[in-house]
N, C-alpha and C. Protein backbone atom coordinates (compact mmCIF):
# COMPACT_ATOMS: atom_id res chain seq x y z
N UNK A 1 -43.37 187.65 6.11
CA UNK A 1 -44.75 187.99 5.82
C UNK A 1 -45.39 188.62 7.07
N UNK A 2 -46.29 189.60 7.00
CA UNK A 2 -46.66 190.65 8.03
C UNK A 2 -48.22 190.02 7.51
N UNK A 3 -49.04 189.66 8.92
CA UNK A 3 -50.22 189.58 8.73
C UNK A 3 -50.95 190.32 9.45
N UNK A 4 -52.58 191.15 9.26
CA UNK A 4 -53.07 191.82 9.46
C UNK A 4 -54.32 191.28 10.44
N UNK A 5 -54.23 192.16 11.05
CA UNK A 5 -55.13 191.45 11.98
C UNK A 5 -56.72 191.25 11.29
N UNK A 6 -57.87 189.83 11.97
CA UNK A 6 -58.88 189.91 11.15
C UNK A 6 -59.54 190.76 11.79
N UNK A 7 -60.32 191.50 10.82
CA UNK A 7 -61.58 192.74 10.92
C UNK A 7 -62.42 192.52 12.08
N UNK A 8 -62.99 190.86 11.84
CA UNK A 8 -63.89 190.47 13.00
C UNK A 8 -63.45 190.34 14.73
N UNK A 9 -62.14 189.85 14.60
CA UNK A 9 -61.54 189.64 15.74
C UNK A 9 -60.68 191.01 16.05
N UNK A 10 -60.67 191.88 15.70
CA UNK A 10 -59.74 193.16 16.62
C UNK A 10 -60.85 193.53 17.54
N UNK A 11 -62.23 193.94 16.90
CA UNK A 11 -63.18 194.71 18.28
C UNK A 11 -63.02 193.43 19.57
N UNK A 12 -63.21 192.38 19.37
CA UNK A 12 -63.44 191.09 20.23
C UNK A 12 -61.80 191.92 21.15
N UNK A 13 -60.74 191.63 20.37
CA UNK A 13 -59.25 191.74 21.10
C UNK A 13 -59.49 193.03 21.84
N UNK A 14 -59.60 194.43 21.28
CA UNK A 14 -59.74 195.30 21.82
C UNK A 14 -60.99 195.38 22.87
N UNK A 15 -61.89 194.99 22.89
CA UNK A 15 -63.39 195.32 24.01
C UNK A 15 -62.23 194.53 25.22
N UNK A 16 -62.16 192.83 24.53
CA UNK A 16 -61.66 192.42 26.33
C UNK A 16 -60.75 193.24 27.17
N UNK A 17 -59.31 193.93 25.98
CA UNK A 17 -58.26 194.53 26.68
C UNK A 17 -59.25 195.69 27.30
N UNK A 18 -59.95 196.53 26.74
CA UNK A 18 -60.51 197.56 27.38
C UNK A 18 -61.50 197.45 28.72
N UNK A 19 -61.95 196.12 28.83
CA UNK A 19 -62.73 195.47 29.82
C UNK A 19 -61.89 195.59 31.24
N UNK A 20 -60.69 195.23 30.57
CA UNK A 20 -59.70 195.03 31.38
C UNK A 20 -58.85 195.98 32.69
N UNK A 21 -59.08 196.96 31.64
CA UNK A 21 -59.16 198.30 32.22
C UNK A 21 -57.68 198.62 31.06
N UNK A 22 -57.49 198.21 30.32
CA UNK A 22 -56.39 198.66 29.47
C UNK A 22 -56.62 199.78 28.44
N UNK A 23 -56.20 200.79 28.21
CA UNK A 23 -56.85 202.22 27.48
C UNK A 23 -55.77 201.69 26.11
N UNK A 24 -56.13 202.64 24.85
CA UNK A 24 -55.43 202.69 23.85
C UNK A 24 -54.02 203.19 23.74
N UNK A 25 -54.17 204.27 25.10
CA UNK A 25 -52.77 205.37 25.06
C UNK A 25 -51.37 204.67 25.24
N UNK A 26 -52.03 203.39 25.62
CA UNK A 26 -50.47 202.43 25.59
C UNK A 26 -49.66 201.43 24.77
N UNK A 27 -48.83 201.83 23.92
CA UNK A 27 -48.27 201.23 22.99
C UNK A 27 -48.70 199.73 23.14
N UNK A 28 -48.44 199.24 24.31
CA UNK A 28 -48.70 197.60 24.82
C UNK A 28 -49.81 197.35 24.39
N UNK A 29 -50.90 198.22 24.14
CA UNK A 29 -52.20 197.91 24.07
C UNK A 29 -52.61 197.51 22.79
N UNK A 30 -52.00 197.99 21.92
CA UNK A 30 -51.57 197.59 20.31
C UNK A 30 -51.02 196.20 20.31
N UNK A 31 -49.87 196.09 21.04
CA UNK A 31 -48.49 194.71 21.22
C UNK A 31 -49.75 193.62 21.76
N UNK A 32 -50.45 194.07 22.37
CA UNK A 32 -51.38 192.95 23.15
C UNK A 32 -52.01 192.45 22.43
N UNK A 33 -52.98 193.19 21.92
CA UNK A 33 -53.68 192.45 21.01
C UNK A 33 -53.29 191.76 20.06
N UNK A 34 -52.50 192.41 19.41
CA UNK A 34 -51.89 191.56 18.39
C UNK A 34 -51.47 190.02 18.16
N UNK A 35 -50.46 190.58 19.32
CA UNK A 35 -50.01 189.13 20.06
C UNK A 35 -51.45 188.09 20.29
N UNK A 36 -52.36 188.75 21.04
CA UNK A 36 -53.38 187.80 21.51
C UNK A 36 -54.44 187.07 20.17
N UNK A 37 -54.29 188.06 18.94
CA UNK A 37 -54.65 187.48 17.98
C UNK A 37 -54.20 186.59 17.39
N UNK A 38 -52.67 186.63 17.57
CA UNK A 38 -51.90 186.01 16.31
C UNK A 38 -51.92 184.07 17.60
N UNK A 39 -52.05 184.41 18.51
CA UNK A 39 -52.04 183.07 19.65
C UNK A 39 -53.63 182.48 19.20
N UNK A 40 -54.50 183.44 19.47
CA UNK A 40 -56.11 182.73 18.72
C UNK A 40 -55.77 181.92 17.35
N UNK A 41 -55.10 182.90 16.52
CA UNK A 41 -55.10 181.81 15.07
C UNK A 41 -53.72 180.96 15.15
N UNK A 42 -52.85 180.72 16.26
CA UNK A 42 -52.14 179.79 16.19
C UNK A 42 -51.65 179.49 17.25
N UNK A 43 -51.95 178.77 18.34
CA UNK A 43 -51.94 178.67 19.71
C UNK A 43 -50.57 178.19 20.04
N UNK A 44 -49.65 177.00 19.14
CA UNK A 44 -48.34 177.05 19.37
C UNK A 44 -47.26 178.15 20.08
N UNK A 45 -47.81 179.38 19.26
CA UNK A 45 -47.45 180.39 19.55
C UNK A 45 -46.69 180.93 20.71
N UNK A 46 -47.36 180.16 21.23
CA UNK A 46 -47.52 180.66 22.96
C UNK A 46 -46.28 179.38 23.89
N UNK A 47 -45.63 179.55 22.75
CA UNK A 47 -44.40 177.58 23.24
C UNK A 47 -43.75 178.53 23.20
N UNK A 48 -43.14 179.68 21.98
CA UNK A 48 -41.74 180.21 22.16
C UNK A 48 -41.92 181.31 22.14
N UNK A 49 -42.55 182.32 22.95
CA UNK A 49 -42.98 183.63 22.89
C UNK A 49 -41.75 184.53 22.18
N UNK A 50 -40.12 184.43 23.06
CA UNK A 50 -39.76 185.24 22.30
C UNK A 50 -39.05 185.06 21.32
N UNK A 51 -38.61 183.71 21.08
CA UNK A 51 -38.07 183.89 19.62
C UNK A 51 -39.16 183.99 18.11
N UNK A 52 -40.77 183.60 18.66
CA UNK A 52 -41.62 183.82 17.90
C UNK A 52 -42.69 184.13 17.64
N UNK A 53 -43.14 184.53 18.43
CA UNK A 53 -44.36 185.69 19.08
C UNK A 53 -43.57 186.95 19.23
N UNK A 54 -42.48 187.59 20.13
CA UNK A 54 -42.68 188.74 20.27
C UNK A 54 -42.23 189.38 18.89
N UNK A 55 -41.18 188.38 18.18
CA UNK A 55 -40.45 189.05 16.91
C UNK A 55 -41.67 189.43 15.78
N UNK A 56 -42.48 188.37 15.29
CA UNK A 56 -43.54 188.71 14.29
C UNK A 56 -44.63 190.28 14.86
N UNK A 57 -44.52 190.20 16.18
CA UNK A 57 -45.24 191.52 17.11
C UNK A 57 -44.42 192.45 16.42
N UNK A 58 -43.28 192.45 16.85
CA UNK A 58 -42.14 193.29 16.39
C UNK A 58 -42.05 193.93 14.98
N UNK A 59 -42.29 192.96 14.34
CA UNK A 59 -41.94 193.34 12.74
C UNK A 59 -43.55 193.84 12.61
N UNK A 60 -44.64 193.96 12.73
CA UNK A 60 -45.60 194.15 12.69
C UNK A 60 -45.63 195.77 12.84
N UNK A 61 -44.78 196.31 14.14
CA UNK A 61 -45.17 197.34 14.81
C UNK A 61 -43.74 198.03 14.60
N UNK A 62 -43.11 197.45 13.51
CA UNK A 62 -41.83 198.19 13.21
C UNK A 62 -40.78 198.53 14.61
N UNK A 63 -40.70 197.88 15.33
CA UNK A 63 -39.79 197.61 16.49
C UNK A 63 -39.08 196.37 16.81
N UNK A 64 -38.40 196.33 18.19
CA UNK A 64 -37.83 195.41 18.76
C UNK A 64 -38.41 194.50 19.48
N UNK A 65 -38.09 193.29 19.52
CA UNK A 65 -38.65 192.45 20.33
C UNK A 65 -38.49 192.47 21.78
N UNK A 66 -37.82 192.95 22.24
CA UNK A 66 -37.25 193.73 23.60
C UNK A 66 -38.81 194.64 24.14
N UNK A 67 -38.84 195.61 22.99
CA UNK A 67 -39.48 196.69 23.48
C UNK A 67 -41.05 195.81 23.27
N UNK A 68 -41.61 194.97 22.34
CA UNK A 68 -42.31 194.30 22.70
C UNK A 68 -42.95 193.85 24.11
N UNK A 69 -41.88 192.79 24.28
CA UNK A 69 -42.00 191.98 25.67
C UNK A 69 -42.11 192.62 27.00
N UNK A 70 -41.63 193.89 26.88
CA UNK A 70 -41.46 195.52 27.85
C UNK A 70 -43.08 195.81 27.52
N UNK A 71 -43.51 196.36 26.37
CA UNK A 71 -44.94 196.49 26.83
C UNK A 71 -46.27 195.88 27.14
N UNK A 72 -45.72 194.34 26.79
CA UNK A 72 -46.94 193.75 27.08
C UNK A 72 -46.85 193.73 28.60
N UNK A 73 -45.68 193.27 28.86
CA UNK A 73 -45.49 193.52 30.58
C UNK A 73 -46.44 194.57 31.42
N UNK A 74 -45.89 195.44 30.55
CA UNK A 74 -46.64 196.84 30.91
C UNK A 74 -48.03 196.88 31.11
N UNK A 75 -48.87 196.02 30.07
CA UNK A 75 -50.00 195.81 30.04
C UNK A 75 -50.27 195.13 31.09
N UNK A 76 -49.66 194.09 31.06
CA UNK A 76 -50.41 192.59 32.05
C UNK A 76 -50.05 193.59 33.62
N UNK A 77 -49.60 194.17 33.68
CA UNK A 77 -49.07 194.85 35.27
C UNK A 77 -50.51 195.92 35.22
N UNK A 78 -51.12 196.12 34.43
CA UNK A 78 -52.30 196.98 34.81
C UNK A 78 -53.45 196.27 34.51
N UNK A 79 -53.33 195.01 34.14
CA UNK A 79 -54.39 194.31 34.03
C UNK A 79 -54.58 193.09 35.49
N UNK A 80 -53.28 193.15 35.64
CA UNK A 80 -53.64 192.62 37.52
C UNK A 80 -54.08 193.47 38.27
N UNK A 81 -53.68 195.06 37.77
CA UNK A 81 -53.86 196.07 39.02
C UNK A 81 -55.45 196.67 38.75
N UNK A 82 -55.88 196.46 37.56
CA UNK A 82 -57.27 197.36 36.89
C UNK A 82 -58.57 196.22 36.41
N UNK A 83 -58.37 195.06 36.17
CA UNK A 83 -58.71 194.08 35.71
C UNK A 83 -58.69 192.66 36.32
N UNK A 84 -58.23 192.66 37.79
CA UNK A 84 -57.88 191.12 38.28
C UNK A 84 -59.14 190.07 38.56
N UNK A 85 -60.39 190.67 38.98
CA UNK A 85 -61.76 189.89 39.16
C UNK A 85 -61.89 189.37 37.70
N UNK A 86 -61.87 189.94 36.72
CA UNK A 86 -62.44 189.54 35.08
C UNK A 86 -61.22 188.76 34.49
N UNK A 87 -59.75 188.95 34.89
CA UNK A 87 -58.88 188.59 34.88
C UNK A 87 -58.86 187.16 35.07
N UNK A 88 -59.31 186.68 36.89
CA UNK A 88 -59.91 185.69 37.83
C UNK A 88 -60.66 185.03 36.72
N UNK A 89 -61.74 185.50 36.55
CA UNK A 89 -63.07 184.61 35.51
C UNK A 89 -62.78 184.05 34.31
N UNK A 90 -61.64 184.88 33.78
CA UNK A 90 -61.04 184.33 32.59
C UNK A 90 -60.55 183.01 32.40
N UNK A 91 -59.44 183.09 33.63
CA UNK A 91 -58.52 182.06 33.93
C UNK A 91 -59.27 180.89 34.26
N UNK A 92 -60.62 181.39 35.18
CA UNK A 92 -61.05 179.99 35.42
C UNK A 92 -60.55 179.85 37.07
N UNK A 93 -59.81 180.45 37.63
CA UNK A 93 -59.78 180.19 39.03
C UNK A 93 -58.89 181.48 39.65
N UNK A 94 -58.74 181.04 40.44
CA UNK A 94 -58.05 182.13 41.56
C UNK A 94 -56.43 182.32 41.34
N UNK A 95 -56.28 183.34 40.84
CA UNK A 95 -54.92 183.75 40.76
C UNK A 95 -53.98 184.60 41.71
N UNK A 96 -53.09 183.37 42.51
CA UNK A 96 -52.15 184.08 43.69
C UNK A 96 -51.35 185.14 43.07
N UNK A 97 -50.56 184.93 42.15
CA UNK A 97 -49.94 185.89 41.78
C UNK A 97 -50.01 186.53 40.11
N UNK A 98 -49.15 187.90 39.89
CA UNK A 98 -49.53 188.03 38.54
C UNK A 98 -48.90 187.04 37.50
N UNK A 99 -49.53 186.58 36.19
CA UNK A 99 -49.12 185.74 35.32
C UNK A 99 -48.06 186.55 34.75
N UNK A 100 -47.29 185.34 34.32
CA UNK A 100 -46.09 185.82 33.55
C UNK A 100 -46.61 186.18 31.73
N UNK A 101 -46.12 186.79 31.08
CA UNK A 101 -46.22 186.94 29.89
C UNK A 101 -47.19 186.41 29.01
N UNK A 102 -46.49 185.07 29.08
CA UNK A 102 -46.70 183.70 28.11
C UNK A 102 -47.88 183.63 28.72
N UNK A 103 -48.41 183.30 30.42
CA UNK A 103 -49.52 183.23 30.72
C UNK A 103 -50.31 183.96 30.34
N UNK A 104 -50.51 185.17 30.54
CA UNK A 104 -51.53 186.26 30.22
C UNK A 104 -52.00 185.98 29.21
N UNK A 105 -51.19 185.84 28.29
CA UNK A 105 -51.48 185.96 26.52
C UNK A 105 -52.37 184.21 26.73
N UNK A 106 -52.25 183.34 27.07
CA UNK A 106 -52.80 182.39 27.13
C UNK A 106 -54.15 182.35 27.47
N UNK A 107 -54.48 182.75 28.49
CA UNK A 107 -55.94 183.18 29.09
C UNK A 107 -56.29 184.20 28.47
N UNK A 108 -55.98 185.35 27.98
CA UNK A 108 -56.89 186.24 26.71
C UNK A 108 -57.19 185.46 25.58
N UNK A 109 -56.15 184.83 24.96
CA UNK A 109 -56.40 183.81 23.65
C UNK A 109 -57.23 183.06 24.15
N UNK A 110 -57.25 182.02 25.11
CA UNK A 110 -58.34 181.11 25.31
C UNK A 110 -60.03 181.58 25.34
N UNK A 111 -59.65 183.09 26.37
CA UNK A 111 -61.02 183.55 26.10
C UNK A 111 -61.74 183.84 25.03
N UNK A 112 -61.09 184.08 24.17
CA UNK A 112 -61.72 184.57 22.59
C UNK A 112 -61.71 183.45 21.81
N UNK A 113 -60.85 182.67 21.88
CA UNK A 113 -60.73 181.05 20.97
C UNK A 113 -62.49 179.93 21.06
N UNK A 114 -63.19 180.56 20.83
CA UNK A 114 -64.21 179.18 21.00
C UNK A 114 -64.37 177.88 19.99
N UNK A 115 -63.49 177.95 19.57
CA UNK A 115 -63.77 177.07 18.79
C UNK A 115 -62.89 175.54 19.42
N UNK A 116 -63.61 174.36 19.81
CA UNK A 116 -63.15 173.23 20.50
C UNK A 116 -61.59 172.79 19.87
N UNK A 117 -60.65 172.06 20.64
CA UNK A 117 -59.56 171.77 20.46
C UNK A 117 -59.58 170.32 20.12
N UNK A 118 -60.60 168.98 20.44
CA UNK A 118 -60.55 167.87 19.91
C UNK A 118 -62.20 167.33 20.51
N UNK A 119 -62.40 166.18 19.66
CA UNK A 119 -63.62 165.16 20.80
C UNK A 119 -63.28 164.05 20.93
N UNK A 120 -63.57 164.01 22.29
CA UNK A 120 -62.77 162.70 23.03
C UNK A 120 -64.29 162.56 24.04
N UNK A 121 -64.40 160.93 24.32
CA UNK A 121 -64.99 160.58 25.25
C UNK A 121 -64.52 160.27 26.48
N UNK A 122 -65.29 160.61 27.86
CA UNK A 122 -65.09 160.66 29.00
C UNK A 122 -64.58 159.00 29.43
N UNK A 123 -63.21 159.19 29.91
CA UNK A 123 -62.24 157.98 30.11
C UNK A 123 -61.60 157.29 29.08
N UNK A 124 -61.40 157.98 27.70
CA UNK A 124 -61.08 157.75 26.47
C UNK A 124 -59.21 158.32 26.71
N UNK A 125 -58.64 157.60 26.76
CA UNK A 125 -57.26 157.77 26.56
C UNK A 125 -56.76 158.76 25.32
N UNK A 126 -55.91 160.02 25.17
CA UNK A 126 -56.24 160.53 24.08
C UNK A 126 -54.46 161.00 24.43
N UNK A 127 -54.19 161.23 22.82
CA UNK A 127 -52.52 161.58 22.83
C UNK A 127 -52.59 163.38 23.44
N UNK A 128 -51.33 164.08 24.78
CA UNK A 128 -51.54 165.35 24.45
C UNK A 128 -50.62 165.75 23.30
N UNK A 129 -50.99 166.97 23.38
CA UNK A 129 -50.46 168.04 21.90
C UNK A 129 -49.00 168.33 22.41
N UNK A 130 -47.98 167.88 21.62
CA UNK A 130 -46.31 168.40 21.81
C UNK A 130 -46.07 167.18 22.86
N UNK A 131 -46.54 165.93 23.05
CA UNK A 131 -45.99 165.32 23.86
C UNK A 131 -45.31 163.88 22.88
N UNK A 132 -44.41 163.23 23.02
CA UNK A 132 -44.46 162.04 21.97
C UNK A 132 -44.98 160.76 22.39
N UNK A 133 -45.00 160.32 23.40
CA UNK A 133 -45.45 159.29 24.08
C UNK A 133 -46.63 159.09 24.75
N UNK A 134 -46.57 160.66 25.10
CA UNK A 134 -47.59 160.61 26.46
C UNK A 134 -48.88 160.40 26.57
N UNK A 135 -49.86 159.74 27.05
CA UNK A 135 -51.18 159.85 27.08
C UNK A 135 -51.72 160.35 28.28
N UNK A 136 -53.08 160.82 28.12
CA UNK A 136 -53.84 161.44 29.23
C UNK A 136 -55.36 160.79 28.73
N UNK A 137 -55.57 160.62 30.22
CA UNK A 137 -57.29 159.93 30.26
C UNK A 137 -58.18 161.50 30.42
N UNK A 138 -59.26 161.63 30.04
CA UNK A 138 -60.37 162.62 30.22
C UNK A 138 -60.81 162.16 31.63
N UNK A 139 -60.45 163.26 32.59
CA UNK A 139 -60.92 162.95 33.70
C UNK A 139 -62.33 163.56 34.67
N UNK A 140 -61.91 164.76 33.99
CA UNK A 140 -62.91 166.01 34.65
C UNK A 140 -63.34 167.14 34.28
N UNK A 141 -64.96 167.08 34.23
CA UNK A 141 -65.59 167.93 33.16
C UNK A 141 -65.34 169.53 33.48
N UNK A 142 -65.13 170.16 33.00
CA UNK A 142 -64.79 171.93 32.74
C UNK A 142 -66.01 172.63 31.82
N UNK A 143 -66.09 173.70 32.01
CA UNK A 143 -66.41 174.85 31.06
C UNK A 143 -65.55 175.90 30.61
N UNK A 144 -64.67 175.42 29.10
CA UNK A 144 -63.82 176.66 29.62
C UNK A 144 -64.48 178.22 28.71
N UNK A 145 -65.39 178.07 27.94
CA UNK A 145 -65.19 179.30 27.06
C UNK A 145 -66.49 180.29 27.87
N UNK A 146 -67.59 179.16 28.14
CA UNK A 146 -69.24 179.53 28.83
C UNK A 146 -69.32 180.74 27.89
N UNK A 147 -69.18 180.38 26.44
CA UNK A 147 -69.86 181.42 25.69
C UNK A 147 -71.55 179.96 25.15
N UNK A 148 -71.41 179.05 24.59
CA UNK A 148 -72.76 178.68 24.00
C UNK A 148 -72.39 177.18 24.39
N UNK A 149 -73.24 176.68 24.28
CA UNK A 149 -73.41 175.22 24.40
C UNK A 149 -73.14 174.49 22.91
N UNK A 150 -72.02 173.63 23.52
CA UNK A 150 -72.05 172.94 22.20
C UNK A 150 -72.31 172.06 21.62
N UNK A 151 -73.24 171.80 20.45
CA UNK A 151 -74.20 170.19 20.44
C UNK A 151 -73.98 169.80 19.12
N UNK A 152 -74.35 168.43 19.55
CA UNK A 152 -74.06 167.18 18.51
C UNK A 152 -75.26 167.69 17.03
N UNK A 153 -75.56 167.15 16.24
CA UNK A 153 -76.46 167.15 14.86
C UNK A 153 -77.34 166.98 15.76
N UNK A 154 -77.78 165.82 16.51
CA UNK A 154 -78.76 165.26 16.75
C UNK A 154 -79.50 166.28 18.37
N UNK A 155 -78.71 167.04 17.75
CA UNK A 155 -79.04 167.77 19.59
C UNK A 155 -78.43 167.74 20.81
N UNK A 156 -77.97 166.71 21.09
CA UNK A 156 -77.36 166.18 22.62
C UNK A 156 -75.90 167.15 22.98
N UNK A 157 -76.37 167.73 23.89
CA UNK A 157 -75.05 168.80 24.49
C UNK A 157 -73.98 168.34 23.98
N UNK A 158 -72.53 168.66 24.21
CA UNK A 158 -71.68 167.75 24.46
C UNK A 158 -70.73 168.90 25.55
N UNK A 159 -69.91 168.15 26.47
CA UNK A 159 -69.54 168.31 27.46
C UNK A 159 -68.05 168.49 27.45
N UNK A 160 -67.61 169.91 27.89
CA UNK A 160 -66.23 170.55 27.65
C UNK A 160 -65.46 169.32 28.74
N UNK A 161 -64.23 168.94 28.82
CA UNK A 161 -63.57 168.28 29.85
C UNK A 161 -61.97 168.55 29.88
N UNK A 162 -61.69 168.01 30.76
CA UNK A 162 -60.09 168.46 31.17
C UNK A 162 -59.01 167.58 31.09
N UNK A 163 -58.04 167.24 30.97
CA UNK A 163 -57.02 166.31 31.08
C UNK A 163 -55.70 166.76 32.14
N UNK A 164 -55.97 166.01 33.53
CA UNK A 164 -55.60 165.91 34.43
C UNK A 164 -56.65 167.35 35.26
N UNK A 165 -55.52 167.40 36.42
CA UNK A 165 -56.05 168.43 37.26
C UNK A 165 -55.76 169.82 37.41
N UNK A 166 -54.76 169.87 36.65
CA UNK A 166 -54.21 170.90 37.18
C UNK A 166 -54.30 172.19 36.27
N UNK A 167 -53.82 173.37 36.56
CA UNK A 167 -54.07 174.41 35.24
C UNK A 167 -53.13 174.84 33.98
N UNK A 168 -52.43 173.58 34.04
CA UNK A 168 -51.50 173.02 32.79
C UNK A 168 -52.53 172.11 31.70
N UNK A 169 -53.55 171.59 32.34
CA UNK A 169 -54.44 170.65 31.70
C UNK A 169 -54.73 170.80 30.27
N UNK A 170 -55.04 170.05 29.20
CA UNK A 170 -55.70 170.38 28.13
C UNK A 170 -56.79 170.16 27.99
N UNK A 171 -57.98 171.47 27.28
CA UNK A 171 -59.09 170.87 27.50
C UNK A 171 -59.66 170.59 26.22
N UNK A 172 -60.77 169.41 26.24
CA UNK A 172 -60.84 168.63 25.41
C UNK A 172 -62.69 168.91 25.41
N UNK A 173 -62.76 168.47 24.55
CA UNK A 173 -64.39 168.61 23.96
C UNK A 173 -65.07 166.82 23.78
N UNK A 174 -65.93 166.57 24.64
CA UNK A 174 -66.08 165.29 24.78
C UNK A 174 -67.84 164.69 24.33
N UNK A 175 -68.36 163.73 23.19
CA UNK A 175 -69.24 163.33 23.15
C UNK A 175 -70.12 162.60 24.59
């Protein structure tokens, strides 16, 4: 099954890549978005890029998954070189070097994804996602989307947060 990208979300995919400094004239620039859409409506995605992200890219754009993974490359190499400050803001912090693949596509999807991933309260033990055992405490509050504030019925903010420290963390949406 070949799915089409949604109407509402291509200008969103396309403005950031173009923000980016990424032009249309590049096949990748098509592969990108796509990819970065199909990670917004299913964030797993982004676990097995190439046996299942770049192939559905692939069949999409009537190519190889090879030549895929070749142009997003292509992309993300001019989006460190044309795009790295907005790049920076995306991510959320300071980036020593360029992201690999899987990364890139992660931080574009996140940027466009606003919609919260769970609610958990601050020091609330909560299972992570793909782990079987593991738990993580809510330790430390984040902003990751800083598109709107997000509030309870009754009004009261509620407060984006992080699980652990590091930029592997998951972030969590907390009453």
């Amino acid at each position: 099954m070949v799915l089409v990208m949604n109407r509402r979300k291509q200008p969103e995919v396309y403005d950031l890549l173009y923000q980016l400094g990424v032009t249309a004239n590049y096949t990748g620039f098509f592969h990108m978005a796509y990819a970065v859409w199909l990670c917004v409506e299913q964030p797993d995605r982004l676990l097995l890029v190439t046996k299942w992200l770049y192939p559905e890219v692939a069949k999409q754009y009537r190519t190889n998954w090879k030549a895929v993974e070749r142009n997003i490359r292509t992309v993300s190499c001019i989006i460190w070189r044309e795009g790295r400050p907005l790049l920076e803001e995306l991510a959320h912090r300071h980036l020593e070097q360029k992201p690999r693949n899987a990364q890139m596509l992660a931080i574009l999807a996140s940027s466009l994804d606003t919609g919260p991933l769970a609610v958990h309260g601050l020091g609330e033990a909560v299972a992570l996602a793909g782990e079987d055992d593991d738990m993580g405490v809510v330790d430390e509050p984040v902003n990751e989307s800083r598109r709107e504030a997000v509030v309870t019925k009754n009004g009261i903010p509620l407060a984006e947060l992080q699980i652990g420290s590091d930029d592997k963390a998951a972030a969590f949406v907390a009453v």
